[in-house]
C-alpha atoms as a PDB file:
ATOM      1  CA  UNK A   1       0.000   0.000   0.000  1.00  0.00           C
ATOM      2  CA  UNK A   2       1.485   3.242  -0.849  1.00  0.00           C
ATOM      3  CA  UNK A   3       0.528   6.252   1.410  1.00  0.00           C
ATOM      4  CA  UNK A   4       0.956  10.140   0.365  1.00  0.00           C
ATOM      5  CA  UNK A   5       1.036  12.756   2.909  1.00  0.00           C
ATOM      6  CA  UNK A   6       0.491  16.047   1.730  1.00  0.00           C
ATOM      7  CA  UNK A   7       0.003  19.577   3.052  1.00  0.00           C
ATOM      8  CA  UNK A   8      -1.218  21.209   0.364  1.00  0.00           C
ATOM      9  CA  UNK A   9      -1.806  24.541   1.988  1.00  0.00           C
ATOM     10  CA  UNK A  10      -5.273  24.979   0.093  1.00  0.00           C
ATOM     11  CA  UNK A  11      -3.881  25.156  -3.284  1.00  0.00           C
ATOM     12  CA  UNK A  12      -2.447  28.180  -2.340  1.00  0.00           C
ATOM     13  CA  UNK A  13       1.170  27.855  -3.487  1.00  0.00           C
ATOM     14  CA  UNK A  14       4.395  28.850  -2.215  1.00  0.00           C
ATOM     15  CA  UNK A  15       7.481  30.876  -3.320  1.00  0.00           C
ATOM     16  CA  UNK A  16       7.934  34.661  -3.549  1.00  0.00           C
ATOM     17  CA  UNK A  17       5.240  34.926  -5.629  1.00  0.00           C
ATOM     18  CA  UNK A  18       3.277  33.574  -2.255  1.00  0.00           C
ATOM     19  CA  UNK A  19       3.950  36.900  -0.851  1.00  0.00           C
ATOM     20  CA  UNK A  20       3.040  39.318  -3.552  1.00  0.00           C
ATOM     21  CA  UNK A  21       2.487  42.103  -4.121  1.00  0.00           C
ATOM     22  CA  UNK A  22       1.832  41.996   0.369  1.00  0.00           C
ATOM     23  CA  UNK A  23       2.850  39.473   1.980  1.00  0.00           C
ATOM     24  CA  UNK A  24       0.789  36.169   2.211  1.00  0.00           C
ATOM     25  CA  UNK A  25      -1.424  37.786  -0.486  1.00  0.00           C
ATOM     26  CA  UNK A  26      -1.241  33.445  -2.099  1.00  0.00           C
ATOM     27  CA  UNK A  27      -3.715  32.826   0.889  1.00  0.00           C
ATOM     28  CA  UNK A  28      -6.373  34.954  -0.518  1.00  0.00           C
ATOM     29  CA  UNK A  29      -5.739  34.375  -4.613  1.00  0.00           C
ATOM     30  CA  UNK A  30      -7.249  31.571  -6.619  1.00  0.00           C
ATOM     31  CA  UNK A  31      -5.798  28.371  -6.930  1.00  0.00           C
ATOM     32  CA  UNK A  32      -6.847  26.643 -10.220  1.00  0.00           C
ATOM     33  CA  UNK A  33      -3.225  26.530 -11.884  1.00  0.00           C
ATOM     34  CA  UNK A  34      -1.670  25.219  -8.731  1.00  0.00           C
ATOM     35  CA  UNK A  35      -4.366  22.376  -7.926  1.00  0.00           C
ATOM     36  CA  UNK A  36      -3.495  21.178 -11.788  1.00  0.00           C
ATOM     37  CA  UNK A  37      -0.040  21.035 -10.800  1.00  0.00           C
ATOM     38  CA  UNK A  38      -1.038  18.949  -6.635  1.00  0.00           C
ATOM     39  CA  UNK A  39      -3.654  16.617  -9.715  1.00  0.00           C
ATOM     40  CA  UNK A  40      -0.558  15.595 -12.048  1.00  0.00           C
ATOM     41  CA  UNK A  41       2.455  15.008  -8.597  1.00  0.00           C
ATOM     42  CA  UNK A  42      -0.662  12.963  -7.432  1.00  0.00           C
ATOM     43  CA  UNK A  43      -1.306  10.659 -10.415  1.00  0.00           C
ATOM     44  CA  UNK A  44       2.725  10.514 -10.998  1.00  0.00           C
ATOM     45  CA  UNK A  45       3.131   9.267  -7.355  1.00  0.00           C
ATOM     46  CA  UNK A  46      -0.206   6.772  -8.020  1.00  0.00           C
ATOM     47  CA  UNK A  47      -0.787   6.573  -4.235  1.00  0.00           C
ATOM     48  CA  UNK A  48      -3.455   3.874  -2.982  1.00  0.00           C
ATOM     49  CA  UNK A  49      -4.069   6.122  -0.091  1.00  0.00           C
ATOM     50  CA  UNK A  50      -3.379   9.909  -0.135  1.00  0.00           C
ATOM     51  CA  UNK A  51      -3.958  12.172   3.148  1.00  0.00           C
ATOM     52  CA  UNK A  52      -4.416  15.752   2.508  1.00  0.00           C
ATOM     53  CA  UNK A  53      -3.858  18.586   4.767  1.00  0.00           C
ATOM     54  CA  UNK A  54      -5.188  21.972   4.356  1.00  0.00           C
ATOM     55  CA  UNK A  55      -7.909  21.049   1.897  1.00  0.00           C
ATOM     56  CA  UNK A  56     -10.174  24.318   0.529  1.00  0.00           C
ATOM     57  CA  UNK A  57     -13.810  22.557   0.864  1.00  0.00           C
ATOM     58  CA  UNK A  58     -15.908  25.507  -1.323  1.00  0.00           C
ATOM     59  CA  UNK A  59     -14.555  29.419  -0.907  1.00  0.00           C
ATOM     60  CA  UNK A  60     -14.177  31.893  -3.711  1.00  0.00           C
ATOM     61  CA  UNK A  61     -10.584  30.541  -3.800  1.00  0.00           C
ATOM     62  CA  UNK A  62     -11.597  27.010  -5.345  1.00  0.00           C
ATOM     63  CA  UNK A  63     -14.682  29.116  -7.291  1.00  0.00           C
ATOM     64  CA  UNK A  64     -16.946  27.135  -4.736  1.00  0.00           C
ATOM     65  CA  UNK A  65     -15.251  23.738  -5.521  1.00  0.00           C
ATOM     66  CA  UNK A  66     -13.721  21.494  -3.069  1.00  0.00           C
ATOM     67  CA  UNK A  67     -10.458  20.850  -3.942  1.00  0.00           C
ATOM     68  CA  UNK A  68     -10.889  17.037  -2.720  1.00  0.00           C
ATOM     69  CA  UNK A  69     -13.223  16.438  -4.688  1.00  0.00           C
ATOM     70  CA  UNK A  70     -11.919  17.652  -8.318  1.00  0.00           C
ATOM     71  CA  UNK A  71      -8.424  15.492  -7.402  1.00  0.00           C
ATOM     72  CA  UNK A  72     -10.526  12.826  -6.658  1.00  0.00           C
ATOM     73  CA  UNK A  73     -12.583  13.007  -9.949  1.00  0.00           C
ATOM     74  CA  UNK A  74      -9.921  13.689 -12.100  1.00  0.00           C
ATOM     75  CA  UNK A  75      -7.950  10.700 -10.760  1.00  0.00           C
ATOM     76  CA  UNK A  76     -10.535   8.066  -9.978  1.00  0.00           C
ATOM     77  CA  UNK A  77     -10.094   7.955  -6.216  1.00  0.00           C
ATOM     78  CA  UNK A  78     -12.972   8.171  -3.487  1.00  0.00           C
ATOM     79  CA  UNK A  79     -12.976  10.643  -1.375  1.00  0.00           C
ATOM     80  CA  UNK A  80     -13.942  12.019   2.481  1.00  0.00           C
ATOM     81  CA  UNK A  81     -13.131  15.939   3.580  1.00  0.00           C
ATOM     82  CA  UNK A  82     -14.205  17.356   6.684  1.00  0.00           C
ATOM     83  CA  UNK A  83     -14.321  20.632   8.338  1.00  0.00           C
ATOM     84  CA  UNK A  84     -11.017  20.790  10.597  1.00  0.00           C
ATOM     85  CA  UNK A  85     -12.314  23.289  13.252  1.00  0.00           C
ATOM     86  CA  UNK A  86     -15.014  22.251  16.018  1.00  0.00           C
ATOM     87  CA  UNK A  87     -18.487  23.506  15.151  1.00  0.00           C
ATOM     88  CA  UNK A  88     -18.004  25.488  18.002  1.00  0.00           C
ATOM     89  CA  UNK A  89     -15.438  27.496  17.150  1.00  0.00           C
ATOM     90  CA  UNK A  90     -15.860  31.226  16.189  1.00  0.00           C
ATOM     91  CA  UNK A  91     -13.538  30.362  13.333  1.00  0.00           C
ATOM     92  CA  UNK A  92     -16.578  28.511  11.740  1.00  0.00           C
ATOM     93  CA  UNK A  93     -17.921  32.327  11.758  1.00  0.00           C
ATOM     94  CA  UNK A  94     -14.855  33.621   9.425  1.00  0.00           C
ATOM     95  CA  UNK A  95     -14.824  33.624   5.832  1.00  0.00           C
ATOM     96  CA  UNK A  96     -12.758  31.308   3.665  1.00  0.00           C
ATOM     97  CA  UNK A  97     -11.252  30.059   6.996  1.00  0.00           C
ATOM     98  CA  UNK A  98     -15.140  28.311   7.772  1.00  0.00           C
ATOM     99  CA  UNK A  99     -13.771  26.378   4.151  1.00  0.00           C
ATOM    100  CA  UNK A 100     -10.612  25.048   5.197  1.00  0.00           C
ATOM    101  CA  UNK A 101     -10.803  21.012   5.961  1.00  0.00           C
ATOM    102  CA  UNK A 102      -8.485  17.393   5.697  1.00  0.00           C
ATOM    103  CA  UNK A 103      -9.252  14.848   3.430  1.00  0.00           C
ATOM    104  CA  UNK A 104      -8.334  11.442   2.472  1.00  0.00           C
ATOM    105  CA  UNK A 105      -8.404   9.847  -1.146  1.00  0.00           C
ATOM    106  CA  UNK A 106      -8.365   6.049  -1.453  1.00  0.00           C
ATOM    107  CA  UNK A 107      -8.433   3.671  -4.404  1.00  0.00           C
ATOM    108  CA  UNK A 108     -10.789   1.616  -2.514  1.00  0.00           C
ATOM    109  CA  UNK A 109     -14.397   2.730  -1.526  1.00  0.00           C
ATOM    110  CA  UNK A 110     -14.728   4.343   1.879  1.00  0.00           C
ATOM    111  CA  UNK A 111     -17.296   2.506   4.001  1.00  0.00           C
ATOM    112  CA  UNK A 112     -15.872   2.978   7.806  1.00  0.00           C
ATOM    113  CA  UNK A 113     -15.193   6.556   8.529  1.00  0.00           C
ATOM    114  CA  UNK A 114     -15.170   8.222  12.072  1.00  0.00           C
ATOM    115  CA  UNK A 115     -14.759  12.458  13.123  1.00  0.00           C
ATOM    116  CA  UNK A 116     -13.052  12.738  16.229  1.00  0.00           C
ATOM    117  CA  UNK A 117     -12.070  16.002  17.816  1.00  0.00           C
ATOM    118  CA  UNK A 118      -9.464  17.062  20.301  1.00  0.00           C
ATOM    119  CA  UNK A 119     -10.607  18.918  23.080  1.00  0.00           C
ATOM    120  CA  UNK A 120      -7.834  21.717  22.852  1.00  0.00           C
ATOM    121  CA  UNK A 121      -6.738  24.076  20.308  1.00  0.00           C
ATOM    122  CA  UNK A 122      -8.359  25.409  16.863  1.00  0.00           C
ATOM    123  CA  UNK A 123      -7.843  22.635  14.454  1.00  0.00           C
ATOM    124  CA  UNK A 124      -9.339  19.473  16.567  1.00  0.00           C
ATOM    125  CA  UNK A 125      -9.945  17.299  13.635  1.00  0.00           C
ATOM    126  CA  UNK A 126      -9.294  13.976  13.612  1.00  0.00           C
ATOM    127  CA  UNK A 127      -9.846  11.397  10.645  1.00  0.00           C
ATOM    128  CA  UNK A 128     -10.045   7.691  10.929  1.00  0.00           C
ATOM    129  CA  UNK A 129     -10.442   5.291   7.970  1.00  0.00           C
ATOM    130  CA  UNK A 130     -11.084   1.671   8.658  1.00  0.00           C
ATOM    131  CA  UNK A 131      -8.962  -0.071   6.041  1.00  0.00           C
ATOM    132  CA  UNK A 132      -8.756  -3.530   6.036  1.00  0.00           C
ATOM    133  CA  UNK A 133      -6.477  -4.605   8.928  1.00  0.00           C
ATOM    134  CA  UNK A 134      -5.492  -1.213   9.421  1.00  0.00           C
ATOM    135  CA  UNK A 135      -6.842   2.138  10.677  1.00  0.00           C
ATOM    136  CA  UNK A 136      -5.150   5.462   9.363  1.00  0.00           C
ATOM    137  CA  UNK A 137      -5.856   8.322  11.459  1.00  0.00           C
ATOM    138  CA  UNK A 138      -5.056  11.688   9.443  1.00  0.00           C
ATOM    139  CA  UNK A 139      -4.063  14.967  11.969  1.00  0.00           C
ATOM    140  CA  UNK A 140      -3.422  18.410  12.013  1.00  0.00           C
ATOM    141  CA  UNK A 141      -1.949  19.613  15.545  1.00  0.00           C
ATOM    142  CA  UNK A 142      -2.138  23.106  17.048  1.00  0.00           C
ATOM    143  CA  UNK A 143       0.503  25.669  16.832  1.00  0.00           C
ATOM    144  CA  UNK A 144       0.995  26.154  20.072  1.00  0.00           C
ATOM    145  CA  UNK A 145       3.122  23.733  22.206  1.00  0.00           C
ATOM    146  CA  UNK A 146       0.562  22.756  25.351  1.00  0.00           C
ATOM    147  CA  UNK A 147      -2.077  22.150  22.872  1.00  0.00           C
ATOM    148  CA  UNK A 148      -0.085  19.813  21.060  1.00  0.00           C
ATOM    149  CA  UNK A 149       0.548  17.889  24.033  1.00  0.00           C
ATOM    150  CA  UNK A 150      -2.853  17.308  25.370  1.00  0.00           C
ATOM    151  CA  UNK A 151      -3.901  16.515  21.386  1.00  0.00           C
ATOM    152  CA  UNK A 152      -1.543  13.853  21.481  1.00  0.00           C
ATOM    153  CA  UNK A 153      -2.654  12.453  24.550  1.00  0.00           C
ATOM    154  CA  UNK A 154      -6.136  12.575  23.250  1.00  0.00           C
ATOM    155  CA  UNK A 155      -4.614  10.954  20.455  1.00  0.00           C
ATOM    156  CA  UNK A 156      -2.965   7.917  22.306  1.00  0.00           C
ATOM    157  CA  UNK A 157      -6.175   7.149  23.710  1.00  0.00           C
ATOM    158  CA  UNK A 158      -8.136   7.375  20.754  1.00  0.00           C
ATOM    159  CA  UNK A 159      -5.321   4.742  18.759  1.00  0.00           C
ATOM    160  CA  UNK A 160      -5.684   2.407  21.712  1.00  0.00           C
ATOM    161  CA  UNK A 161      -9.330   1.576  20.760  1.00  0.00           C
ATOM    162  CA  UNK A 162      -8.787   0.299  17.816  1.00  0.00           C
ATOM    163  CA  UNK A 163      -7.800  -3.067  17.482  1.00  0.00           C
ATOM    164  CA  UNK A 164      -6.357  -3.071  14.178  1.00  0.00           C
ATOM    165  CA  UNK A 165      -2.820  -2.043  12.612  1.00  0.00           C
ATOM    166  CA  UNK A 166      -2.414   2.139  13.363  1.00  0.00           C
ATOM    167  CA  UNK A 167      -0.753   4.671  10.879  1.00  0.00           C
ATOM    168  CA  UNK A 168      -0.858   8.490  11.226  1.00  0.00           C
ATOM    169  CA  UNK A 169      -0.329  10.608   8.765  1.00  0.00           C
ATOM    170  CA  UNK A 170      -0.427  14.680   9.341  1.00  0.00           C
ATOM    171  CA  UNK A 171       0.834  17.918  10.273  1.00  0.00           C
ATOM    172  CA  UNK A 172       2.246  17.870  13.912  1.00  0.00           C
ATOM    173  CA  UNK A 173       3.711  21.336  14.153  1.00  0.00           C
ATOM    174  CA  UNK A 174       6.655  19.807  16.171  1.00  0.00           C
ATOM    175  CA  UNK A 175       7.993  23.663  16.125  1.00  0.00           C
ATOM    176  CA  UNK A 176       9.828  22.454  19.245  1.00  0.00           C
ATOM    177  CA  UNK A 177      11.721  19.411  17.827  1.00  0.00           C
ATOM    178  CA  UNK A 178      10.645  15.648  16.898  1.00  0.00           C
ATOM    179  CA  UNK A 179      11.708  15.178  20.431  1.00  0.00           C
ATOM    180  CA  UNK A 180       7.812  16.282  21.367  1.00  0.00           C
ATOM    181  CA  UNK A 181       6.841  13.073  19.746  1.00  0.00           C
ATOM    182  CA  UNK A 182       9.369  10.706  22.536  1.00  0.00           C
ATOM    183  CA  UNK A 183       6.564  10.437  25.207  1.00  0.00           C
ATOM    184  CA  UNK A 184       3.985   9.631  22.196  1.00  0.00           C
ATOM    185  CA  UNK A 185       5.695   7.392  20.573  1.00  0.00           C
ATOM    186  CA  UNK A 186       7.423   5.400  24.026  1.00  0.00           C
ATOM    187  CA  UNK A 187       3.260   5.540  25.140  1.00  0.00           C
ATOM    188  CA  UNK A 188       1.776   3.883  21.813  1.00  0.00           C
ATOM    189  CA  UNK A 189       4.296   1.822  20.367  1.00  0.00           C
ATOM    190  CA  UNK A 190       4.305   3.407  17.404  1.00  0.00           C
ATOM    191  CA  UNK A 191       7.130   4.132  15.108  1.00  0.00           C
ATOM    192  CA  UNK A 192       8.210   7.524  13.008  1.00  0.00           C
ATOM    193  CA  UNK A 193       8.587   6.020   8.871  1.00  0.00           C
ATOM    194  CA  UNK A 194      10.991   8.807   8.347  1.00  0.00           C
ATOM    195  CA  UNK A 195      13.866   6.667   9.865  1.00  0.00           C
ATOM    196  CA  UNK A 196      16.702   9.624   8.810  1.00  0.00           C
ATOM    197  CA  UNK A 197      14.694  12.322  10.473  1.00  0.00           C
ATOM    198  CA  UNK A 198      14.587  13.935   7.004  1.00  0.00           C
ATOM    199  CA  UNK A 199      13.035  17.793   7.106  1.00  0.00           C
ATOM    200  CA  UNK A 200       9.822  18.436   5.199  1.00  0.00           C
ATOM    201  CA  UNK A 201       9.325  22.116   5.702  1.00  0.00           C
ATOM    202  CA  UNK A 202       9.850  25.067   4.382  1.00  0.00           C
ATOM    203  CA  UNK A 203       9.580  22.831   0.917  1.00  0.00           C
ATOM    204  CA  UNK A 204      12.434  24.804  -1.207  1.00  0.00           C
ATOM    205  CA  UNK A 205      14.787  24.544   2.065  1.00  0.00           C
ATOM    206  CA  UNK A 206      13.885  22.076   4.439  1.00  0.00           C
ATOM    207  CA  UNK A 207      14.997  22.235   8.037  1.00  0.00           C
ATOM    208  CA  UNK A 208      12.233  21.459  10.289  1.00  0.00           C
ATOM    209  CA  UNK A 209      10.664  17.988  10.381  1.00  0.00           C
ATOM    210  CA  UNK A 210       7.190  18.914  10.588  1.00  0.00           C
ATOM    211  CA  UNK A 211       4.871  16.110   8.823  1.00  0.00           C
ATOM    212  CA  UNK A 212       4.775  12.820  10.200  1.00  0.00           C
ATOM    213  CA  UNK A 213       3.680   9.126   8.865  1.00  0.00           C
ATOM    214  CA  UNK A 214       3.527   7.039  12.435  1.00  0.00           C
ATOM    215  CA  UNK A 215       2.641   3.044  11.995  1.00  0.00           C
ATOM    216  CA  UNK A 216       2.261  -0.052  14.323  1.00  0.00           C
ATOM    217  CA  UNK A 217       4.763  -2.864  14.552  1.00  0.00           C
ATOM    218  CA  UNK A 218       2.620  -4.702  12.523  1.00  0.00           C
ATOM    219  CA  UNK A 219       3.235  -2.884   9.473  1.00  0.00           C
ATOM    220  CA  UNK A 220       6.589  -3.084   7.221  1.00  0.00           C
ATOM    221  CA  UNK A 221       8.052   0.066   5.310  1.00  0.00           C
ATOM    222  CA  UNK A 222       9.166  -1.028   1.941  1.00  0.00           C
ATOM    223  CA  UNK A 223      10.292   2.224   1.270  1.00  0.00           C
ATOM    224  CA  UNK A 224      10.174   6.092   2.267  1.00  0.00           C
ATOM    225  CA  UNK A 225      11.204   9.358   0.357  1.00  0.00           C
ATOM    226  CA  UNK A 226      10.122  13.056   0.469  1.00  0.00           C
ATOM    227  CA  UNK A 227       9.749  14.091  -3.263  1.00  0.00           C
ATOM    228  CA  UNK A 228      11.697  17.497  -3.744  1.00  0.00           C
ATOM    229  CA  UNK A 229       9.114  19.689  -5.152  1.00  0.00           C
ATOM    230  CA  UNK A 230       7.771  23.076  -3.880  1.00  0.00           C
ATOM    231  CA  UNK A 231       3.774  23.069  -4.858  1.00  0.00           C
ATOM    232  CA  UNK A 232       3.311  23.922  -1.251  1.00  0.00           C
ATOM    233  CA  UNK A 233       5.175  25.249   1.792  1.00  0.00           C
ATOM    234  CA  UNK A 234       4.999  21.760   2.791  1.00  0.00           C
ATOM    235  CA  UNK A 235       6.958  18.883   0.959  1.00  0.00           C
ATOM    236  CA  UNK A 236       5.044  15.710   0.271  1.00  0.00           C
ATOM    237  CA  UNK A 237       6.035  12.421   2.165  1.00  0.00           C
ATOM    238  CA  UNK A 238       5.087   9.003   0.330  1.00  0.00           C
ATOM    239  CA  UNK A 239       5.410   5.521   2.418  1.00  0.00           C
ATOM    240  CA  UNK A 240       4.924   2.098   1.196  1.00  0.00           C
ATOM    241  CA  UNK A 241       3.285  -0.410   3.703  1.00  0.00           C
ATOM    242  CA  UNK A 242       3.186  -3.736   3.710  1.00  0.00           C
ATOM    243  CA  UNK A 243       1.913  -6.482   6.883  1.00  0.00           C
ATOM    244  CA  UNK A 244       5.293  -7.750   8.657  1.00  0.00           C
ATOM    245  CA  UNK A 245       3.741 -11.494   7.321  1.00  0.00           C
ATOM    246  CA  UNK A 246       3.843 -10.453   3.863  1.00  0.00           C
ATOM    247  CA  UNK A 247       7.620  -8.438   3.918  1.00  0.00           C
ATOM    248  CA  UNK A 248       8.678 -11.913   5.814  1.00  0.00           C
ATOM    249  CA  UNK A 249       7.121 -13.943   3.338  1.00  0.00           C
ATOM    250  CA  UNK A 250       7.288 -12.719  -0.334  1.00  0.00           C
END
C-alpha cells in the first residue's frame, strides 16, 4: 500500500510569488493553476491512499469547488473531507477560513469513517479510515506547544481503541523538535517512517521535520522518500506499507 502525505496549503502555493504584491497575499488568490499542478504530482506518485492537509472545501478561492473532490474526480479515487475546526469554534464564523478542511483519497471505496475532535486548540480534527487490517488516522496539531501535548494524549487514547494495525499521517507542528513526539511514541508503540529524520518544511529549504507518517509494529516500510518539489510550503512524504507477514514472506 502506498501512502501520500500532503500539506497542500489549500492550493495556495508557495514561493515569492506567495507573498506578492503583500505578503501572504497566495492565501487569498485563486488556486486553479496550482491544484493542476497537486492533480498531475498525485497521479505521478499513483498513491493507494493519499492524506491531505489543508484542503479548501468551497470558498471563492476554489470558485466554490472542493479541492478534494476535483483530485478525486480527475484521478478516480474516493474521497472524504471534513471541516477541521469544532463547530463550536468562532472560526466557523470567518470567511474562507469556515472552508478550510483534511481529506483522504483512497483507491478503494470508503465505508468505515469516524470524526473525532481534540478537546484543545483550533484545528481538533481527527480522521479515521477503517482499512482492512489497518486504521489510518489523518491529523493536524495546534501551533501552540501545550495544545499539542494534550492533542496527542487525546490521540494515544483514541489509537488504543482500535484493534487493528495504526498509521498516522499529518501535520504535527513539532515547532519544538521531533523530540515532542518521545513520550507519544514510548506511550503507543508506534514508530516515526521517516527513519533519517529527514526535514519536510519550508519545501524549497527544508529544516524542520514537521509532517509525520507514524505506523504499528505490525506494518513493514518497503520504502520512504520526500519528493523534492515546492507546490506547497509543505513537501510531500510518500510511504509504502506492507503487513510484517507479507515483507517476511514474499
Amino acid at each position: 500500500m502506498r501512502l501520500l502525505l500532503y500539506n497542500i496549503r489549500y492550493g495556495t502555493g508557495h514561493g515569492s510569488r506567495y507573498h506578492l504584491p503583500v505578503p501572504f497575499a497566495g492565501f487569498f488568490k485563486h488556486t486553479d493553476n496550482n491544484v493542476e499542478k497537486i492533480i498531475k504530482f498525485t497521479q505521478d506518485i499513483n498513491p493507494d491512499i493519499a492524506a491531505l492537509v489543508e484542503v479548501d472545501i468551497g470558498s471563492y478561492r476554489s470558485h466554490h469547488s472542493c479541492q478534494a473532490e476535483t483530485i478525486a474526480d480527475r484521478l478516480g479515487y474516493y474521497y472524504i473531507a471534513e471541516n477541521k475546526y469544532d463547530n463550536k469554534s468562532l472560526i466557523q464564523h470567518v470567511p474562507v477560513m469556515n472552508l478550510q478542511a483534511n481529506a483522504l483519497l483512497s483507491r478503494t471505496p470508503l465505508s468505515n469513517v469516524q470524526y473525532h475532535y481534540f478537546e484543545q486548540g483550533s484545528k481538533r480534527l481527527v480522521i479515521q479510515v477503517d482499512i482492512e487490517d489497518v486504521s489510518i488516522f489523518i491529523v493536524h496539531l495546534s501551533l501552540k506547544f501545550n495544545h499539542r501535548q494534550f492533542q496527542l494524549e487525546q490521540l494515544r487514547q483514541l489509537i488504543a481503541k482500535s484493534q487493528k494495525e495504526i498509521i498516522i499521517a499529518g501535520d504535527f507542528n513539532t515547532f519544538q523538535g521531533n523530540r515532542e513526539l518521545d513520550l507519544f511514541l514510548a506511550a503507543s508503540g508506534l514508530r516515526s517512517a521517516n527513519s533519517k529524520n529527514l526535514s519536510s518544511w519550508p519545501s524549497h529549504s527544508p529544516h524542520r521535520q514537521l509532517d509525520f507518517i507514524l505506523y504499528s509494529a505490525g506494518l513493514h516500510i518497503d520504502n520512504f522518500f520526500i519528493p523534492d518539489i515546492t507546490l506547497s510550503d509543505h513537501a510531500p512524504l510518500v510511504c509504502d506499507f506492507s503487513c510484517v507477514m507479507e515483507a517476511d514472506h514474499p
